[in-house]
PDB file of N, CA and C in Angstrom:
ATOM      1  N   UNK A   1     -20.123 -22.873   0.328  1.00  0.00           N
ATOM      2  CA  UNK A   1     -20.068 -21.513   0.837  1.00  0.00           C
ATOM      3  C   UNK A   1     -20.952 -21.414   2.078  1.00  0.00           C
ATOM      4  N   UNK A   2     -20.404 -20.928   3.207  1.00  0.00           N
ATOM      5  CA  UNK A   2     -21.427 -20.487   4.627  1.00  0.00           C
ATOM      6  C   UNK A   2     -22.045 -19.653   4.813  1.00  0.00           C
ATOM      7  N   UNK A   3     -23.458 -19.797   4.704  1.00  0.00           N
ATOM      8  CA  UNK A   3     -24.246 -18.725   4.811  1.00  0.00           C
ATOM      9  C   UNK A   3     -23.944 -18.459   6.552  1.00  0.00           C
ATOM     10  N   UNK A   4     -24.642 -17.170   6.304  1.00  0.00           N
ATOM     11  CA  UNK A   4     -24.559 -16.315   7.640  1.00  0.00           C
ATOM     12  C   UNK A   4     -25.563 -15.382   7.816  1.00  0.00           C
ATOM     13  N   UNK A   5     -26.321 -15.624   9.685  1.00  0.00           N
ATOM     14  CA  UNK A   5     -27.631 -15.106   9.552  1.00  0.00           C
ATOM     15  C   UNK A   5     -27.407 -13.239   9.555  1.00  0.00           C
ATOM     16  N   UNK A   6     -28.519 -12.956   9.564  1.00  0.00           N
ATOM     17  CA  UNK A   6     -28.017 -11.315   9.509  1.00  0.00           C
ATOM     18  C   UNK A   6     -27.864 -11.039  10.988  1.00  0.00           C
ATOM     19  N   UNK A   7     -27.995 -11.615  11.816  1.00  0.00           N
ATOM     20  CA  UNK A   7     -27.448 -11.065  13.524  1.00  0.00           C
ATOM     21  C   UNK A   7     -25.972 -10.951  13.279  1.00  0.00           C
ATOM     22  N   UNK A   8     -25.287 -12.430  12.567  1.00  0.00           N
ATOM     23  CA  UNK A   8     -24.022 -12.415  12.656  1.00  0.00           C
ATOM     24  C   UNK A   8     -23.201 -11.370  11.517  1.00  0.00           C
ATOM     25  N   UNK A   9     -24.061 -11.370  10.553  1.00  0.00           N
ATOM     26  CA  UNK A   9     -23.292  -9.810   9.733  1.00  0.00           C
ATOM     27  C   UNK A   9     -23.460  -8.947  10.849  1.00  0.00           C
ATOM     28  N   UNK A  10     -24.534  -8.461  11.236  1.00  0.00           N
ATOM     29  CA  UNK A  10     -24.774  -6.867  12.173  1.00  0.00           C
ATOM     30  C   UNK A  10     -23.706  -7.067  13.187  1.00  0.00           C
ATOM     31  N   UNK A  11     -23.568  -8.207  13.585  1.00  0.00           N
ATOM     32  CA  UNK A  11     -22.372  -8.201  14.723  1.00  0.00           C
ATOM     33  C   UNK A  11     -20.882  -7.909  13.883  1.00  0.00           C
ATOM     34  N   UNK A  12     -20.906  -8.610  13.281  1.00  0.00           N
ATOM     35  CA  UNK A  12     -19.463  -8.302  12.724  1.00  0.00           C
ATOM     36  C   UNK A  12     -19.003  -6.874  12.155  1.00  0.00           C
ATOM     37  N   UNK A  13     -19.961  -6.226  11.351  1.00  0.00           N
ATOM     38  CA  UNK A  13     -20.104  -4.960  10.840  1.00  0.00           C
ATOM     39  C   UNK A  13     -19.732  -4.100  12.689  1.00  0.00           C
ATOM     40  N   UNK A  14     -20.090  -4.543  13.347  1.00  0.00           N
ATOM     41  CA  UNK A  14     -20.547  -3.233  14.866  1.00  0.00           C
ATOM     42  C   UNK A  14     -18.866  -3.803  15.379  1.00  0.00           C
ATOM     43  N   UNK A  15     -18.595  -4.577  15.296  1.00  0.00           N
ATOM     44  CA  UNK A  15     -17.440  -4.928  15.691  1.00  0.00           C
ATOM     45  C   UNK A  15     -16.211  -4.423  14.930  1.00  0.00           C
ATOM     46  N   UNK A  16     -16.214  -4.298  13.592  1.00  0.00           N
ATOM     47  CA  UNK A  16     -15.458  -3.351  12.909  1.00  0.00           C
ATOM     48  C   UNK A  16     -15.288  -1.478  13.184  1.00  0.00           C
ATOM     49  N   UNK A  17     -16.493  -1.415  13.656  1.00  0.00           N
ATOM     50  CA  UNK A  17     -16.527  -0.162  13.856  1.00  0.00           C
ATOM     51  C   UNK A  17     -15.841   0.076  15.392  1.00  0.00           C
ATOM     52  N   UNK A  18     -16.209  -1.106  15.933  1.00  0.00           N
ATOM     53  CA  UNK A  18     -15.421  -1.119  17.725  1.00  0.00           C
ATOM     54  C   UNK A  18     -14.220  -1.478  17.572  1.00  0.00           C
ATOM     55  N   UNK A  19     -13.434  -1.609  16.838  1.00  0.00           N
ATOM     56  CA  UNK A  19     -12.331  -1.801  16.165  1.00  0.00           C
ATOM     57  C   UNK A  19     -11.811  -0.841  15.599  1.00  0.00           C
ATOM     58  N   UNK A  20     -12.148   0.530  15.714  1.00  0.00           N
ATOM     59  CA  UNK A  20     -11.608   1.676  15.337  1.00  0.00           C
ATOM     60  C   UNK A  20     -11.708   1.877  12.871  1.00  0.00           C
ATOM     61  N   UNK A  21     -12.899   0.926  12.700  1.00  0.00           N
ATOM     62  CA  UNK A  21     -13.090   0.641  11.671  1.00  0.00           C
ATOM     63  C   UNK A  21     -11.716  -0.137  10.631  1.00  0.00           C
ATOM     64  N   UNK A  22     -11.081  -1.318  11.529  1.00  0.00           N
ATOM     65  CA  UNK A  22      -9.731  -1.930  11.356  1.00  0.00           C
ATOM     66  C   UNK A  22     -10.859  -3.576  10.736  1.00  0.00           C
ATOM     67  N   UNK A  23     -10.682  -4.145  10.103  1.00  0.00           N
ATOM     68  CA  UNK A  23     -11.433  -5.144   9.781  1.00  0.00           C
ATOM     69  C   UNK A  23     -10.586  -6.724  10.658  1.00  0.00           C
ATOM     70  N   UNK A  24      -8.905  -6.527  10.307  1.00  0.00           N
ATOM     71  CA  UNK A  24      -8.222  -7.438  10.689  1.00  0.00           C
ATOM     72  C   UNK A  24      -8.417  -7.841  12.492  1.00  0.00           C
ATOM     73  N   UNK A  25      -8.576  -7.049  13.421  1.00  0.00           N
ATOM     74  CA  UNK A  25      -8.582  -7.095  14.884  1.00  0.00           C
ATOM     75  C   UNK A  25     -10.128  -7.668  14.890  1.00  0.00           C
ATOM     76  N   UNK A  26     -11.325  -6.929  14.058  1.00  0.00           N
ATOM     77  CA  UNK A  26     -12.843  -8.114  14.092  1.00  0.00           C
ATOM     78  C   UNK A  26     -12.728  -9.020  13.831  1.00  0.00           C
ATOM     79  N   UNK A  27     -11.499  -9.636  12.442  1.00  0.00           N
ATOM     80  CA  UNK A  27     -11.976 -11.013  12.151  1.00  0.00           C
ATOM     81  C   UNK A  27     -11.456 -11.585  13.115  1.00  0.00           C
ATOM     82  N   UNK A  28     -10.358 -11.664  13.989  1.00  0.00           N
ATOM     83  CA  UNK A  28      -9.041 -11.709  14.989  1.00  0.00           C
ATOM     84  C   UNK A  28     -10.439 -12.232  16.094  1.00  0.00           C
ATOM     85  N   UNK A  29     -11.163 -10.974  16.394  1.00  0.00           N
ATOM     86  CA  UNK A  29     -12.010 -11.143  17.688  1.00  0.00           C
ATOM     87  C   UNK A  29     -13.162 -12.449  17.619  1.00  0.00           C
ATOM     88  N   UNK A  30     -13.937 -12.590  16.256  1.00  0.00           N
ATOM     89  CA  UNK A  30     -15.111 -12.974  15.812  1.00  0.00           C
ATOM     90  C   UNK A  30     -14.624 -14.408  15.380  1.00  0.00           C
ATOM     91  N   UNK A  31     -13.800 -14.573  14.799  1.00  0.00           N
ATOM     92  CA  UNK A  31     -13.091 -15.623  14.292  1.00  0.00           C
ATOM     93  C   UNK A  31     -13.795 -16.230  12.865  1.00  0.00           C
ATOM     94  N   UNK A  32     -14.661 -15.244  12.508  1.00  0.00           N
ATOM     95  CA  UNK A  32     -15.276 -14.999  10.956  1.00  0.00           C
ATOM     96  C   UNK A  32     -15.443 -14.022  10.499  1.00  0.00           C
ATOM     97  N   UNK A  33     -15.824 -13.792   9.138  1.00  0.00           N
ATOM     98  CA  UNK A  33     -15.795 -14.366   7.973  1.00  0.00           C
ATOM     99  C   UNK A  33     -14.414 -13.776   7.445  1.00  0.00           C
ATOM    100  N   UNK A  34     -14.478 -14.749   6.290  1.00  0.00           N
ATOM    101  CA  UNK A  34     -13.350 -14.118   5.741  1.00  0.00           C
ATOM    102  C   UNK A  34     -13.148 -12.567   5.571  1.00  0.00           C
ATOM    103  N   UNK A  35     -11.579 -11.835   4.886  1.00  0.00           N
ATOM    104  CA  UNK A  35     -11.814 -10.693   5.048  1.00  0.00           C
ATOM    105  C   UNK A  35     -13.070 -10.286   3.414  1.00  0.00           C
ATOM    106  N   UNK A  36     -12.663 -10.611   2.352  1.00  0.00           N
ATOM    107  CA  UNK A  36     -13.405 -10.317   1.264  1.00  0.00           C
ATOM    108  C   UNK A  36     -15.060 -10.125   1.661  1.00  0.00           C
ATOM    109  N   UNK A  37     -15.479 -11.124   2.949  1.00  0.00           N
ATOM    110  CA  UNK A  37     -17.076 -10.869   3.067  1.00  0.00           C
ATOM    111  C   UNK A  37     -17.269 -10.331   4.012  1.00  0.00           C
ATOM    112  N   UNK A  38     -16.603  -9.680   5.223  1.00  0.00           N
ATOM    113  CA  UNK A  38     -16.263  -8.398   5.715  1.00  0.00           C
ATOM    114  C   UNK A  38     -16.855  -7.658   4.731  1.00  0.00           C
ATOM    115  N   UNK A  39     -15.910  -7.253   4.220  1.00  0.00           N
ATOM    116  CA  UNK A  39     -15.547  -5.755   3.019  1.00  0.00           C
ATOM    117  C   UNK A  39     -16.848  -5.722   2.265  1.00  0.00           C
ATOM    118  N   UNK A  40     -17.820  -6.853   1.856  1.00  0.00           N
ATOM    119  CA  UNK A  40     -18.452  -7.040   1.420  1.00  0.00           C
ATOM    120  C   UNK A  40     -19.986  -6.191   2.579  1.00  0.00           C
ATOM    121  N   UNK A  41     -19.895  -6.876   3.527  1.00  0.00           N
ATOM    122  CA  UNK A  41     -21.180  -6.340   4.519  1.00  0.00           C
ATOM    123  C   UNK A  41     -20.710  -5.023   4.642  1.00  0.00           C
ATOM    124  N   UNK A  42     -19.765  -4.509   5.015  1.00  0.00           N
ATOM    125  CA  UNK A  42     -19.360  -3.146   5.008  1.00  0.00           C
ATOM    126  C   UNK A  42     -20.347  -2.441   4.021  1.00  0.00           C
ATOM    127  N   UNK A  43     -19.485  -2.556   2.766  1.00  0.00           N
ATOM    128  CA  UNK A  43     -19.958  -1.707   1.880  1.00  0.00           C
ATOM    129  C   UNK A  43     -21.451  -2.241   1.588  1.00  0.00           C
ATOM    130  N   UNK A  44     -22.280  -3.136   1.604  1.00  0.00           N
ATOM    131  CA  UNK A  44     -23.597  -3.378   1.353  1.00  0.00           C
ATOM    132  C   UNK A  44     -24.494  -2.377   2.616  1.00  0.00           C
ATOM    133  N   UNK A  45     -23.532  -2.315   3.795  1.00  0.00           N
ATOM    134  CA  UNK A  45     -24.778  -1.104   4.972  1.00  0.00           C
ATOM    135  C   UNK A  45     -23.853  -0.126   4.757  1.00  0.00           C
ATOM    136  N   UNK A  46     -22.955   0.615   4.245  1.00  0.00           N
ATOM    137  CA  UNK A  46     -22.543   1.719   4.814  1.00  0.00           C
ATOM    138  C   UNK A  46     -21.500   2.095   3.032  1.00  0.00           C
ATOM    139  N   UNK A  47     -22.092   2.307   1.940  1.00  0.00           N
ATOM    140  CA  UNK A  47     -21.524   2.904   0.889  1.00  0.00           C
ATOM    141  C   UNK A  47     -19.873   3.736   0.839  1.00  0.00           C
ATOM    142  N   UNK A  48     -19.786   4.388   2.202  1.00  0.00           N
ATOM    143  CA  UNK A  48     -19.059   5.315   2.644  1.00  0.00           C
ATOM    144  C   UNK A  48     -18.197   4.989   2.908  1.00  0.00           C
ATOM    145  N   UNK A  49     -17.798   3.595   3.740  1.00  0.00           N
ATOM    146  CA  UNK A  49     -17.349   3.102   4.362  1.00  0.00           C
ATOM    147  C   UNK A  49     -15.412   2.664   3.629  1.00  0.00           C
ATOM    148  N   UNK A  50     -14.689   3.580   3.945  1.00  0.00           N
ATOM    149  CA  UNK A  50     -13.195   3.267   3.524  1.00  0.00           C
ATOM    150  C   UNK A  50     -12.315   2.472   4.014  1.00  0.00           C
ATOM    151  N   UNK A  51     -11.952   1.658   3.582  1.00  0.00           N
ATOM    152  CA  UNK A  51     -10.521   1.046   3.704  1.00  0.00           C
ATOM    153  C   UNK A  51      -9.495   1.807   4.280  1.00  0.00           C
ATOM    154  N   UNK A  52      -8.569   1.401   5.122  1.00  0.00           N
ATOM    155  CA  UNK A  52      -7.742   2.313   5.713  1.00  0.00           C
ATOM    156  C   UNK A  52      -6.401   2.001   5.439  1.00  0.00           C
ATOM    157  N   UNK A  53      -6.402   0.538   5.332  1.00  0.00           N
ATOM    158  CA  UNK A  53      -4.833  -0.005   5.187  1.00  0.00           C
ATOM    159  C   UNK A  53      -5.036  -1.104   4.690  1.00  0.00           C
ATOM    160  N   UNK A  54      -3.555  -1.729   3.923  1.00  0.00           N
ATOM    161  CA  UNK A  54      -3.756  -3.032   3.439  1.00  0.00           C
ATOM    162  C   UNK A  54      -3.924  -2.828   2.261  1.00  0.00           C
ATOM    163  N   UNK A  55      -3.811  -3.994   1.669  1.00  0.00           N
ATOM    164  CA  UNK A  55      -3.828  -4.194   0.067  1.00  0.00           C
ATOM    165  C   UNK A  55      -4.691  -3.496  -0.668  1.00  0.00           C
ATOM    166  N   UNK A  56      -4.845  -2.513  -1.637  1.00  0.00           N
ATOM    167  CA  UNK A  56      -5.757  -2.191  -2.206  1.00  0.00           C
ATOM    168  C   UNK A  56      -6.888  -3.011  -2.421  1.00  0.00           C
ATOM    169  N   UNK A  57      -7.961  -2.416  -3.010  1.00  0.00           N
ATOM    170  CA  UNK A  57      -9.332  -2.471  -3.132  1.00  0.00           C
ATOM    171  C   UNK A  57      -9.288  -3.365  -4.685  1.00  0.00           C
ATOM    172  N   UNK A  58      -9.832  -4.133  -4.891  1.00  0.00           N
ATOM    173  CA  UNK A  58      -9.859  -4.890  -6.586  1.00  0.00           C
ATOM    174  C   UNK A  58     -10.859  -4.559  -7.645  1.00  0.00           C
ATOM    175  N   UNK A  59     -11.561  -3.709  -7.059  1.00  0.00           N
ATOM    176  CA  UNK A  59     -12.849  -3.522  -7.831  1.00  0.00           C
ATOM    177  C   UNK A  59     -12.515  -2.215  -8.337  1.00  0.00           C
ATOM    178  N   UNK A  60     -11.744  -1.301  -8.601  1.00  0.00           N
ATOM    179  CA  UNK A  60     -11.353  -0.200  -9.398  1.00  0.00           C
ATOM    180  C   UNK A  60     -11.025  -0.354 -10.850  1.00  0.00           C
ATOM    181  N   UNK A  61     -12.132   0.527 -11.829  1.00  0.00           N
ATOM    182  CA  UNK A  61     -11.792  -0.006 -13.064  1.00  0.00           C
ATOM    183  C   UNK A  61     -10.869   0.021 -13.555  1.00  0.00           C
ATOM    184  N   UNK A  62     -10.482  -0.120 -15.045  1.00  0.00           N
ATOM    185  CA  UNK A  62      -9.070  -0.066 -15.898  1.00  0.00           C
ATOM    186  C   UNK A  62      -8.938   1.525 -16.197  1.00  0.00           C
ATOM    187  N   UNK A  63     -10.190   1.953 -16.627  1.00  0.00           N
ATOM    188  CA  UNK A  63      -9.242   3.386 -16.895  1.00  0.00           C
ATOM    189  C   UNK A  63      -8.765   4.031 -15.578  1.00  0.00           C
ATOM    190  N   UNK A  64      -9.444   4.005 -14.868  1.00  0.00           N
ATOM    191  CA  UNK A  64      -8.204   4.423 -13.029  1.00  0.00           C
ATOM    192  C   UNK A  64      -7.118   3.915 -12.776  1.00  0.00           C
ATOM    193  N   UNK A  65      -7.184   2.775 -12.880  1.00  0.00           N
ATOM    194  CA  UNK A  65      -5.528   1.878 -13.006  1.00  0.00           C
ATOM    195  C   UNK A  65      -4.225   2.363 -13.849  1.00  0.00           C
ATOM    196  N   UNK A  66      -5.511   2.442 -15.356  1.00  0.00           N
ATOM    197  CA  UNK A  66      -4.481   3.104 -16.353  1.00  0.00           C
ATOM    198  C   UNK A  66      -3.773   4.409 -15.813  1.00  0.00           C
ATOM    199  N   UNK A  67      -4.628   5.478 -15.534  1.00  0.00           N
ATOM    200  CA  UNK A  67      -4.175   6.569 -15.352  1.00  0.00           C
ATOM    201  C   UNK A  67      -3.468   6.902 -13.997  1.00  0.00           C
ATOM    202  N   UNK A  68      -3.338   5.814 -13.384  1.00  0.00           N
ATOM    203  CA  UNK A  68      -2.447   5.693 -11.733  1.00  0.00           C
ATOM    204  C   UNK A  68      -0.762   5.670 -12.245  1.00  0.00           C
ATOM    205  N   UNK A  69      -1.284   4.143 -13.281  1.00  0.00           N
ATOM    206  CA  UNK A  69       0.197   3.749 -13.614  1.00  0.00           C
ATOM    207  C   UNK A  69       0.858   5.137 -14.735  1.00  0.00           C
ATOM    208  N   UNK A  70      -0.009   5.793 -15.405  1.00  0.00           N
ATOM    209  CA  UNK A  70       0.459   6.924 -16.051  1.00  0.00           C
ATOM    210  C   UNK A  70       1.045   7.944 -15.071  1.00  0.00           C
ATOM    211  N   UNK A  71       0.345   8.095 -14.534  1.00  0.00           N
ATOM    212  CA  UNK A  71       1.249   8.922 -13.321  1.00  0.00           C
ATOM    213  C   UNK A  71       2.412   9.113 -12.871  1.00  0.00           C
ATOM    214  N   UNK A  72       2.846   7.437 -11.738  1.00  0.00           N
ATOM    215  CA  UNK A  72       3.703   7.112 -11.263  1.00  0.00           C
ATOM    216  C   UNK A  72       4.918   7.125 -12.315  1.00  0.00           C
ATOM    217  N   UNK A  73       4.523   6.369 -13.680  1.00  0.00           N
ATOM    218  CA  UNK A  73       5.295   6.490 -14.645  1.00  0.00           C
ATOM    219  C   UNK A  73       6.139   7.924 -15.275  1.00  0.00           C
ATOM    220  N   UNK A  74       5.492   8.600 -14.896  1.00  0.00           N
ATOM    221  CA  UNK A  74       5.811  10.321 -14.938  1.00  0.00           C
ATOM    222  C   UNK A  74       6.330  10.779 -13.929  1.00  0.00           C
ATOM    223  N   UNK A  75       6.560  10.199 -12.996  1.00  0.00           N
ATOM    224  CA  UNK A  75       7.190  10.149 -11.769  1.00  0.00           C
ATOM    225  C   UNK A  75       6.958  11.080 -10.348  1.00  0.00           C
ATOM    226  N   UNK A  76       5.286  11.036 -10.953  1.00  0.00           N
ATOM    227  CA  UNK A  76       4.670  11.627  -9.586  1.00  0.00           C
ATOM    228  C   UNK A  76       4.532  10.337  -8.473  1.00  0.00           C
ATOM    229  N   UNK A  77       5.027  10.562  -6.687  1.00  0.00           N
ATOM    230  CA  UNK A  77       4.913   9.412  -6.197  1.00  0.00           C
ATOM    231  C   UNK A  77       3.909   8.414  -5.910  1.00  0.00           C
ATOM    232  N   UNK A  78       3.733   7.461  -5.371  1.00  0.00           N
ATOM    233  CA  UNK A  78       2.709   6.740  -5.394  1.00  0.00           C
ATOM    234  C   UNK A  78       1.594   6.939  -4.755  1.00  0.00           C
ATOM    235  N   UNK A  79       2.115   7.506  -3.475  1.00  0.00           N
ATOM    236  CA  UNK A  79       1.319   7.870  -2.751  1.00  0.00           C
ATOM    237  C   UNK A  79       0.517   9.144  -2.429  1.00  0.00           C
ATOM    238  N   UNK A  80       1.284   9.871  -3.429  1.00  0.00           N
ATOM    239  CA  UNK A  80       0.433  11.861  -4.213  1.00  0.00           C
ATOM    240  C   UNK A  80      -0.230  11.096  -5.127  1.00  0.00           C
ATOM    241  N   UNK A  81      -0.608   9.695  -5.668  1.00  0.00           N
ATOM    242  CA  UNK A  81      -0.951   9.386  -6.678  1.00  0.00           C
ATOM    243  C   UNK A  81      -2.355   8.877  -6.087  1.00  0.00           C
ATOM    244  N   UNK A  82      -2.195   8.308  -5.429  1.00  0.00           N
ATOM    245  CA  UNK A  82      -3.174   7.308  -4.477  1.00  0.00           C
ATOM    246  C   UNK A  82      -3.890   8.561  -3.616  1.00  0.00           C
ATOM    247  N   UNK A  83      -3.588   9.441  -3.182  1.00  0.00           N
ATOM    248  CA  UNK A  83      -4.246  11.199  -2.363  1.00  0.00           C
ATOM    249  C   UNK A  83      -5.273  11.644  -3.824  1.00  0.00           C
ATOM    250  N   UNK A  84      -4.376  11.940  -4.670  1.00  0.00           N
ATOM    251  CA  UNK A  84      -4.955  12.927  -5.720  1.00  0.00           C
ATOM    252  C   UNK A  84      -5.961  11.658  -6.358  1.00  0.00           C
ATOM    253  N   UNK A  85      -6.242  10.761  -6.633  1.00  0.00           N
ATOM    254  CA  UNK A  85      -6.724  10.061  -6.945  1.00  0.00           C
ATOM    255  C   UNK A  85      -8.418   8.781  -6.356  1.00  0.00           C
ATOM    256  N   UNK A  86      -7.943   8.948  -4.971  1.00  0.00           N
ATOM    257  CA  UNK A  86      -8.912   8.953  -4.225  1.00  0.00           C
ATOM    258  C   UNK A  86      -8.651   7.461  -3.670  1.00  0.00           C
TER     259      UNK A  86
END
């Protein structure tokens, strides 16, 4: 695994944000780190910090999951599901 000094997190993090907070166009520019340790420095300086597009997030527990797929299953759409849900 490659460590990485904290200049090069702070750069990458400032570069996401100069990126209109898009992660794919920083790693594109920087030509590191993967996206998972991106997402990772993100959320370690900035709690707040949302995802905009792209594959969902993996770290959402089971009872949220559960009650997504209860939803959709009831045939509210996915995406009033994913709004109302957060």
């Amino acid at each position: 695994m490659r460590s990485y000094t904290d200049e090069q997190k702070r750069r990458a993090v400032d570069m996401v944000e100069g990126c209109g907070g898009s992660v794919t166009p920083a790693m594109r520019k920087l030509g590191y780190p993967t996206r998972q340790t991106l997402h990772q420095w993100l959320n370690q300086r900035d709690a707040s910090h949302e995802r905009r597009a792209g594959r969902p997030w993996g770290h959402y527990d089971l009872a949220l999951k559960a009650q997504a797929v209860a939803f959709v299953r009831s045939g509210m759409a996915g995406k009033d599901v994913a709004e109302m849900l957060g």
